[in-house]
C-alpha atoms as a PDB file:
ATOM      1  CA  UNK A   1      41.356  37.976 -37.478  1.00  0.00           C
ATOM      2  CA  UNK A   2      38.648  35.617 -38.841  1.00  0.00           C
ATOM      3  CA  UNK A   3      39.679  32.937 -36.675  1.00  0.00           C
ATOM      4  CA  UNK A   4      38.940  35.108 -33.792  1.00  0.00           C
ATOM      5  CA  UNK A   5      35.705  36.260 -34.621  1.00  0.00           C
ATOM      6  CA  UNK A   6      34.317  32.904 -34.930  1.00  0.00           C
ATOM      7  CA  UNK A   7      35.843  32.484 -31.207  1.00  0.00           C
ATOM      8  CA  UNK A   8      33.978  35.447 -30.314  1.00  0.00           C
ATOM      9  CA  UNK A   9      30.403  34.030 -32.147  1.00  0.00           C
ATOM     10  CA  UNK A  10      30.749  30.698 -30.975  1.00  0.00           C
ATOM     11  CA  UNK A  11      31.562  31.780 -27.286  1.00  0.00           C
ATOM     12  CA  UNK A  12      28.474  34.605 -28.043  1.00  0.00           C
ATOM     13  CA  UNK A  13      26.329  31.172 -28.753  1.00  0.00           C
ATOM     14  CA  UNK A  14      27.153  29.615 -26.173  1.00  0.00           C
ATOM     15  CA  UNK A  15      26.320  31.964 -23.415  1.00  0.00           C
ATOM     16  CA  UNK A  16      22.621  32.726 -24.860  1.00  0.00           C
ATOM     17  CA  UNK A  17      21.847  28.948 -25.549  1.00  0.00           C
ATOM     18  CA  UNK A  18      23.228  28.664 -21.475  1.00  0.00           C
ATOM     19  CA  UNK A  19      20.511  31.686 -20.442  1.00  0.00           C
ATOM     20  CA  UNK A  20      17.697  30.155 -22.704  1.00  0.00           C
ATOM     21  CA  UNK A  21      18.549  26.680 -20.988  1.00  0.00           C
ATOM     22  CA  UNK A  22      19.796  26.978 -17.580  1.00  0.00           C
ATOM     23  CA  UNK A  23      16.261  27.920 -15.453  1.00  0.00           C
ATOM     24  CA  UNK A  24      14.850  25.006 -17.697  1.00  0.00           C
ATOM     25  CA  UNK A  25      17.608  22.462 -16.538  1.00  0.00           C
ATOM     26  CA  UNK A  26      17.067  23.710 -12.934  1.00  0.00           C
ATOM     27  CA  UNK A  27      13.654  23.256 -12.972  1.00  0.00           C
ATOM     28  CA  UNK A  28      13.447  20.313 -14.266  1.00  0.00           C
ATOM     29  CA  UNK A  29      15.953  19.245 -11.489  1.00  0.00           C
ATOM     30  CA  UNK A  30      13.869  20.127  -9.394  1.00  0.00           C
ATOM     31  CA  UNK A  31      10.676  18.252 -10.816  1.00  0.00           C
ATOM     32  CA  UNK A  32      12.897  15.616 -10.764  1.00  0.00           C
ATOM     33  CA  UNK A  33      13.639  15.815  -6.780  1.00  0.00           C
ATOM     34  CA  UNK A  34       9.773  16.144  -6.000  1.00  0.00           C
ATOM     35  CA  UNK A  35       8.959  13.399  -8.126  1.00  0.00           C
ATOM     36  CA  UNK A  36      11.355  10.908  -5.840  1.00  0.00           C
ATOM     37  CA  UNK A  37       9.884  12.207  -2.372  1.00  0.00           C
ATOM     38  CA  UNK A  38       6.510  11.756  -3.808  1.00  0.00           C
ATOM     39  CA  UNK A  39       7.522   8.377  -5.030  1.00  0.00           C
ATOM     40  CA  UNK A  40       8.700   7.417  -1.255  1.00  0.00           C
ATOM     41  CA  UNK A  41       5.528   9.161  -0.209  1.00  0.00           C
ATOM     42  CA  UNK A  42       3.225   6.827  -2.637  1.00  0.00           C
ATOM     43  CA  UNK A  43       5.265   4.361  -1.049  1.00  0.00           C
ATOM     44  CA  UNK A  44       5.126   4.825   2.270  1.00  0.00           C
ATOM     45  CA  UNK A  45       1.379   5.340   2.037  1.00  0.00           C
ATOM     46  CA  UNK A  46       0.827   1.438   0.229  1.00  0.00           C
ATOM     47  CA  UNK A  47       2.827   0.109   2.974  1.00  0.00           C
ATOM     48  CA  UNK A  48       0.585   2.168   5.675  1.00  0.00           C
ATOM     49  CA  UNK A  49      -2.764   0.579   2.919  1.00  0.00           C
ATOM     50  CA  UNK A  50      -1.687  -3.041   3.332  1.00  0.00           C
ATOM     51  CA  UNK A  51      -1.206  -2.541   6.915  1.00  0.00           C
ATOM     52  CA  UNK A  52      -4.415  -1.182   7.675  1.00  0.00           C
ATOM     53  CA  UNK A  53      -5.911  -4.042   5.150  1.00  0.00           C
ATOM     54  CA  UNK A  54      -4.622  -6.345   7.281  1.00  0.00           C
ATOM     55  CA  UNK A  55      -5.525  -4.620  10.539  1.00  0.00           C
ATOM     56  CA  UNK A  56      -9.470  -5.047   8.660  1.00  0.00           C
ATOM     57  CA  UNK A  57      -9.518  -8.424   7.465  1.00  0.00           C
ATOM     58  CA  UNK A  58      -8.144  -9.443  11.481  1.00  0.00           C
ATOM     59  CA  UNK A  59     -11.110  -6.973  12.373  1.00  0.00           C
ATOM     60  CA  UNK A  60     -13.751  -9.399  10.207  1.00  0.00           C
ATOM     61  CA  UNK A  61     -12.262 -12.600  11.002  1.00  0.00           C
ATOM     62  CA  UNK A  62     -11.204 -13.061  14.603  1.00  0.00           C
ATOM     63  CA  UNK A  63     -13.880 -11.723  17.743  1.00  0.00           C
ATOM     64  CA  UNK A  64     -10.786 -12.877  19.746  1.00  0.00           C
ATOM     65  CA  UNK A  65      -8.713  -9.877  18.196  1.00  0.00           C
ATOM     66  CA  UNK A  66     -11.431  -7.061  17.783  1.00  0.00           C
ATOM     67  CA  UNK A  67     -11.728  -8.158  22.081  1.00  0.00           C
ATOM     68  CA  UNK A  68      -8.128  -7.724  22.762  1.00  0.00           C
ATOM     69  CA  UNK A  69      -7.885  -4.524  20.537  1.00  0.00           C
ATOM     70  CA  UNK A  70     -10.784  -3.060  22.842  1.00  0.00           C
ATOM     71  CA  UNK A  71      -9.831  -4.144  26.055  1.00  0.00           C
ATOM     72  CA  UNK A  72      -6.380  -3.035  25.485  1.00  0.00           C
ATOM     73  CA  UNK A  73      -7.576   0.891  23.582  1.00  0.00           C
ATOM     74  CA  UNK A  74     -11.010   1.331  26.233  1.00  0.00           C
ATOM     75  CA  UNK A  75      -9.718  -0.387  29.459  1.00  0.00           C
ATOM     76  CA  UNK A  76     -12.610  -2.758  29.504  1.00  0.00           C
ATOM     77  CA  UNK A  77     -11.814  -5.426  32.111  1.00  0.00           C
ATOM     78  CA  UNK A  78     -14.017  -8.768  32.696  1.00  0.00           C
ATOM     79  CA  UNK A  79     -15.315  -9.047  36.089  1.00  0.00           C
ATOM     80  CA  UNK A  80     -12.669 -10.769  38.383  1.00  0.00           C
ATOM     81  CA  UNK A  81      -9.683  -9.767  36.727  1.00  0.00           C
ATOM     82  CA  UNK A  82      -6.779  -7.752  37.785  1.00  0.00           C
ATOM     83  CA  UNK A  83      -5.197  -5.229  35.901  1.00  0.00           C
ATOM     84  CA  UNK A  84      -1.036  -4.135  36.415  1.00  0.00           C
ATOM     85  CA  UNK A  85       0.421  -0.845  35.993  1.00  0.00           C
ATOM     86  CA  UNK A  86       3.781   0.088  36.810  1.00  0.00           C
ATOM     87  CA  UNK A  87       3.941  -1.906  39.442  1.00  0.00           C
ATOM     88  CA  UNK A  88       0.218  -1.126  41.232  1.00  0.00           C
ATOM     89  CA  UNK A  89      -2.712  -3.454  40.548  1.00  0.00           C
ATOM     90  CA  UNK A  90      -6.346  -2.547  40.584  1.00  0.00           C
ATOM     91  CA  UNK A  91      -9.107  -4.827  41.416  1.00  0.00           C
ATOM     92  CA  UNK A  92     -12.147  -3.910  39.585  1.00  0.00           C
ATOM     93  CA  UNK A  93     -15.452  -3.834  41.314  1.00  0.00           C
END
């Protein structure tokens, strides 16, 4: 009979300590799984920061490239030149 009793207790034990630390385990699983997409997010976001670096220092160093970016994102065309779409041209005036 003793032998079973200490069955009973240790079982007894084992499911409390499992209710006391399950929800703890979970949530910390779940920290866990937040902490990785914010990681890739961080990431993502230094790659996006050293892209747009770049983007700036082109910006400061080259009138060539700020030109080209403007032309291309306004339309801006220099008197004389033609400008193809999808298979039409336009002459400016």
């Amino acid at each position: 009979m003793g032998s079973k009793k200490i069955i009973v207790r240790l079982i007894l034990v084992l499911v409390v300590l499992s209710v006391i630390f399950l929800p703890g385990y979970s949530k910390l699983q779940k920290l866990r799984a937040e902490r990785a997409e914010q990681n890739k997010r961080i990431q993502l976001l230094k790659e996006h920061n050293e892209k747009m670096k770049t983007e700036l220092g082109k910006m400061q160093d080259d009138p060539e490239y700020v030109e080209k970016k403007a032309r291309n994102k306004l339309g801006i065309v220099k008197k004389g030149e033609v400008i193809y779409r999808r298979g039409t041209s336009h002459v400016p005036e």
